[in-house]
N, C-alpha and C. Protein backbone atom coordinates (compact mmCIF):
# COMPACT_ATOMS: atom_id res chain seq x y z
N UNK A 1 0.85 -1.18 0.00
CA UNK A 1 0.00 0.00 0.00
C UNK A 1 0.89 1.24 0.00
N UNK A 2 0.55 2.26 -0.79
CA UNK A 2 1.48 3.64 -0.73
C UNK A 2 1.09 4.56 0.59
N UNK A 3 2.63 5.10 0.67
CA UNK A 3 2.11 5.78 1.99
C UNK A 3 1.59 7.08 1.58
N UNK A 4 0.68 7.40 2.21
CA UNK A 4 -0.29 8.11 2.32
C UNK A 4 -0.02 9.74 3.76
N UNK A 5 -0.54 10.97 3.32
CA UNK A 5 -0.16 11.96 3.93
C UNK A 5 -0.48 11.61 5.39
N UNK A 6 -1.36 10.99 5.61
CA UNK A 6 -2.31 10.02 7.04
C UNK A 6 -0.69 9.67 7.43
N UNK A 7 -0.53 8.62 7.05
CA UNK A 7 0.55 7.73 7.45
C UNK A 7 2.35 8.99 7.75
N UNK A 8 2.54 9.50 6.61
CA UNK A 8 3.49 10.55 6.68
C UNK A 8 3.32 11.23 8.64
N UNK A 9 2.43 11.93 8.02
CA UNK A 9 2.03 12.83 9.57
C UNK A 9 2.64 12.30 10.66
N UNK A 10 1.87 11.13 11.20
CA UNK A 10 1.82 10.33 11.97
C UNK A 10 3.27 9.92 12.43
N UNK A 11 3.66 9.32 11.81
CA UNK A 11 5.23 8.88 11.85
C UNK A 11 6.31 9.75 12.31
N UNK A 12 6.10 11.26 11.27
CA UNK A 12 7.00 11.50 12.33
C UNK A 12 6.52 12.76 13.39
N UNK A 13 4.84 12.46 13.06
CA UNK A 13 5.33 12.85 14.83
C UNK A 13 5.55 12.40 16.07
N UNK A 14 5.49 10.77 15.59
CA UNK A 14 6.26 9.73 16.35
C UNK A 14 7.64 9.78 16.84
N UNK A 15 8.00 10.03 15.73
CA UNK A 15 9.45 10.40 15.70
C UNK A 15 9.67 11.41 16.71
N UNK A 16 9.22 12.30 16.67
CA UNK A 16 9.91 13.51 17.01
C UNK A 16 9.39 13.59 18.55
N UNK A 17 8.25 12.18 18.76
CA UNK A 17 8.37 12.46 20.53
C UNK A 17 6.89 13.65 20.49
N UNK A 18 6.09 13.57 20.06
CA UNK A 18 5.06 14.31 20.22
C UNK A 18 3.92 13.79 20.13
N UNK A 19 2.98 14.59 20.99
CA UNK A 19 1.90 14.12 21.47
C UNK A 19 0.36 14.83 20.00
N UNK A 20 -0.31 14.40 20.36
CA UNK A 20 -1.35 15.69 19.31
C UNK A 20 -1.41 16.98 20.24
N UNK A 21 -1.52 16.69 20.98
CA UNK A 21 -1.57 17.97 21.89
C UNK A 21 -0.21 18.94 21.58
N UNK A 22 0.89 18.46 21.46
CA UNK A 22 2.24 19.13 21.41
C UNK A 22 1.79 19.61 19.63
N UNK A 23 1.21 19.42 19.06
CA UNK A 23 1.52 19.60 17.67
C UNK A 23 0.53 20.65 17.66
N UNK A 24 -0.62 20.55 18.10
CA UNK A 24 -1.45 21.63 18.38
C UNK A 24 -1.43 22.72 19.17
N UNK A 25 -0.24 22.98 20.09
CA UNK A 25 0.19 23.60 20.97
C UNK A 25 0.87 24.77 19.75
N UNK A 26 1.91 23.68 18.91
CA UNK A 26 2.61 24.32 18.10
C UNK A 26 1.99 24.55 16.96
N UNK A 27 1.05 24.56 16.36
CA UNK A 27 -0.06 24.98 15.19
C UNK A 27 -0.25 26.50 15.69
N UNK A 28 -0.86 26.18 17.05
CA UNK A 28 -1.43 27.77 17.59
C UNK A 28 -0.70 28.36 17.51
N UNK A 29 0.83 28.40 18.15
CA UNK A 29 2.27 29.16 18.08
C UNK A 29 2.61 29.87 16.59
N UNK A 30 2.36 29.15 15.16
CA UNK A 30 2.12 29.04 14.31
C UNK A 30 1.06 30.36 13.62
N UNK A 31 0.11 30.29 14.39
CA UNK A 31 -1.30 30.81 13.92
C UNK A 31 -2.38 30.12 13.37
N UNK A 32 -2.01 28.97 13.28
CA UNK A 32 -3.06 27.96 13.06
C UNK A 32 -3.79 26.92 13.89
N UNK A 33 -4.81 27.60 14.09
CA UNK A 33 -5.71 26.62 14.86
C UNK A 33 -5.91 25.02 14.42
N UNK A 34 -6.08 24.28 15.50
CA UNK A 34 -6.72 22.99 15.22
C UNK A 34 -6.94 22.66 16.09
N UNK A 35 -7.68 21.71 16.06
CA UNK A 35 -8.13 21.04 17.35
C UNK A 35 -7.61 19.72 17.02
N UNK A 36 -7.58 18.50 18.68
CA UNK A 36 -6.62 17.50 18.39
C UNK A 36 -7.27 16.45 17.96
N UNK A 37 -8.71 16.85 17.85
CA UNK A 37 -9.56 15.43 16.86
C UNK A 37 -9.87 15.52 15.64
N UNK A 38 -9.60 17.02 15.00
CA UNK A 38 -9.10 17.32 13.52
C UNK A 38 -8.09 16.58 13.29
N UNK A 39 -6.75 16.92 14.17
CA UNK A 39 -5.92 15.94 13.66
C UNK A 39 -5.76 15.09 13.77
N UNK A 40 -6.40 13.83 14.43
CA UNK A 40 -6.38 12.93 14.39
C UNK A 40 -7.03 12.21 13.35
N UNK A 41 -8.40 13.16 12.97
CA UNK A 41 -9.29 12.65 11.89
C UNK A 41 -8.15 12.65 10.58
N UNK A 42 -7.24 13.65 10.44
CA UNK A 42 -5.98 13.75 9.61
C UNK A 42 -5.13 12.77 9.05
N UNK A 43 -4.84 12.37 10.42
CA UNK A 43 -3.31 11.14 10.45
C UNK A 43 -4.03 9.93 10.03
N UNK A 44 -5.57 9.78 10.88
CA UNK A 44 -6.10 8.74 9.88
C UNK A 44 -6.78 8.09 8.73
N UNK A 45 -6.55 9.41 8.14
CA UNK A 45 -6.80 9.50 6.52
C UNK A 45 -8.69 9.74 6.91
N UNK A 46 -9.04 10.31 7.28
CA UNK A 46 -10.67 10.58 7.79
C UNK A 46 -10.79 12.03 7.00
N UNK A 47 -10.10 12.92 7.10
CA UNK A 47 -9.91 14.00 6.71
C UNK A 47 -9.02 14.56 5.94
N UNK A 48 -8.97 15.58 5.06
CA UNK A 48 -7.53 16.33 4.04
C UNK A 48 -7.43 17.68 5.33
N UNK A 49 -6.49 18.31 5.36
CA UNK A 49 -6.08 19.25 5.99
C UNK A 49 -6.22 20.77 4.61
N UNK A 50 -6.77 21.61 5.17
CA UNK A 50 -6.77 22.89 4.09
C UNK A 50 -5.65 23.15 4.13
N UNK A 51 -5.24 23.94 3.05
CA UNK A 51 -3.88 24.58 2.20
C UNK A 51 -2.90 25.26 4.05
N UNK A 52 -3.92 26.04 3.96
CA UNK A 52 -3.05 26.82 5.75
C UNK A 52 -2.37 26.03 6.40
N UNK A 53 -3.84 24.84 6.77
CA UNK A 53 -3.32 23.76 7.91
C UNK A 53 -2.05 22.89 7.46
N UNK A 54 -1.92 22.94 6.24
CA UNK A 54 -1.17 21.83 5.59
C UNK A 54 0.09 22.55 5.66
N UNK A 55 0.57 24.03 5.52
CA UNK A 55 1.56 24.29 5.64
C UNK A 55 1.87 24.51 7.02
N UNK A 56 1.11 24.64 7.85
CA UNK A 56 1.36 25.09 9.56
C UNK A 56 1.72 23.68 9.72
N UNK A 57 1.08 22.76 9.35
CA UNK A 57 1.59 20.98 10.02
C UNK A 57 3.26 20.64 9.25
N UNK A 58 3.34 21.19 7.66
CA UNK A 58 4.30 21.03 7.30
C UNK A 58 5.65 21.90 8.25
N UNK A 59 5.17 22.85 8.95
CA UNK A 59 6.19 23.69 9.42
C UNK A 59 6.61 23.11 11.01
N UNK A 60 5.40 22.20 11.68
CA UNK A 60 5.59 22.00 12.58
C UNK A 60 6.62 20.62 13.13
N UNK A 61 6.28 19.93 11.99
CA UNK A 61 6.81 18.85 11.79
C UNK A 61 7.96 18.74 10.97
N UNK A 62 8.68 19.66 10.21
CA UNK A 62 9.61 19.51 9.03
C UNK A 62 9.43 19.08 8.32
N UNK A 63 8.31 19.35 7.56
CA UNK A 63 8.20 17.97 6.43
C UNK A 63 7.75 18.68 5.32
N UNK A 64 8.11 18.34 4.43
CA UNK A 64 7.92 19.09 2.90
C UNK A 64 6.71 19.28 2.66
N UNK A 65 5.97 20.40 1.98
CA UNK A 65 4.42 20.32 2.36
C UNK A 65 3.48 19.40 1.47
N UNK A 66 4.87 19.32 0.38
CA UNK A 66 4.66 18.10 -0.78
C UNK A 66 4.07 16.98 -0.14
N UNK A 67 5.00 16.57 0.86
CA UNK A 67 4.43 14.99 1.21
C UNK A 67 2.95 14.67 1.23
N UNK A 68 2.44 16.33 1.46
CA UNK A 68 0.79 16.41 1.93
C UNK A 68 0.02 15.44 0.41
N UNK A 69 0.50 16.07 -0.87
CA UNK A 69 0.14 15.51 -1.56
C UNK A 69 -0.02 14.18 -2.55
N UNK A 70 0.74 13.33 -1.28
CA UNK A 70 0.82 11.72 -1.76
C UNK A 70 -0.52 11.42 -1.06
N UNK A 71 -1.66 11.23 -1.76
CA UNK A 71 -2.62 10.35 -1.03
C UNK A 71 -3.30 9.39 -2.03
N UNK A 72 -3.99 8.59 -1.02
CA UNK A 72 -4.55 7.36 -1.58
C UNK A 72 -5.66 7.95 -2.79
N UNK A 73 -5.84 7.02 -3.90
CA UNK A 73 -6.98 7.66 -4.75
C UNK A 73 -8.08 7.01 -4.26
N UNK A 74 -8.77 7.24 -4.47
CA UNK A 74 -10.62 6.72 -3.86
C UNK A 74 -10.90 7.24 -2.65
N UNK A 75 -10.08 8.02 -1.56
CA UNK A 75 -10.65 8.09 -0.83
C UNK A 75 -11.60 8.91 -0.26
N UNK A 76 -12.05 8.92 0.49
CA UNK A 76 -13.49 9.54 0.99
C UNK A 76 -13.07 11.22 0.96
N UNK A 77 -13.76 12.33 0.93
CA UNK A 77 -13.14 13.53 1.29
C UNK A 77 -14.42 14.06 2.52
């Protein structure tokens, strides 16, 4: 199965030792709101993140904002 922006997310904010709460802590820091069952609906492919959110998560996490756009085809929006 290809990995998917769900799967990306997730990982490393595994990596990096963070909680949803820590990522949302740092969204707000950011200027971008979320809440931590948005992102969760996120990481598990339940939801796409808007253009903003996608660069505030890309900034929070280091991650290219590209990666956002590997996702599964068919899935639900």
């Amino acid at each position: 199965m290809a990995q998917t922006n769900a799967g990306v997310l997730r990982q490393q904010r595994l990596r990096l030792g963070m909680t949803l709460e820590d990522v949302v802590a740092k969204c707000a820091e950011e200027g971008v709101k979320v809440h931590n069952s948005q992102l969760s609906r996120i990481e598990r492919g339940k939801a796409q993140p808007r253009p903003r959110l996608r660069a505030g998560l890309a900034r929070v996490l280091g991650l290219d904002v590209l990666a956002f756009d590997t996702q599964e085809s068919g899935g639900e929006s």
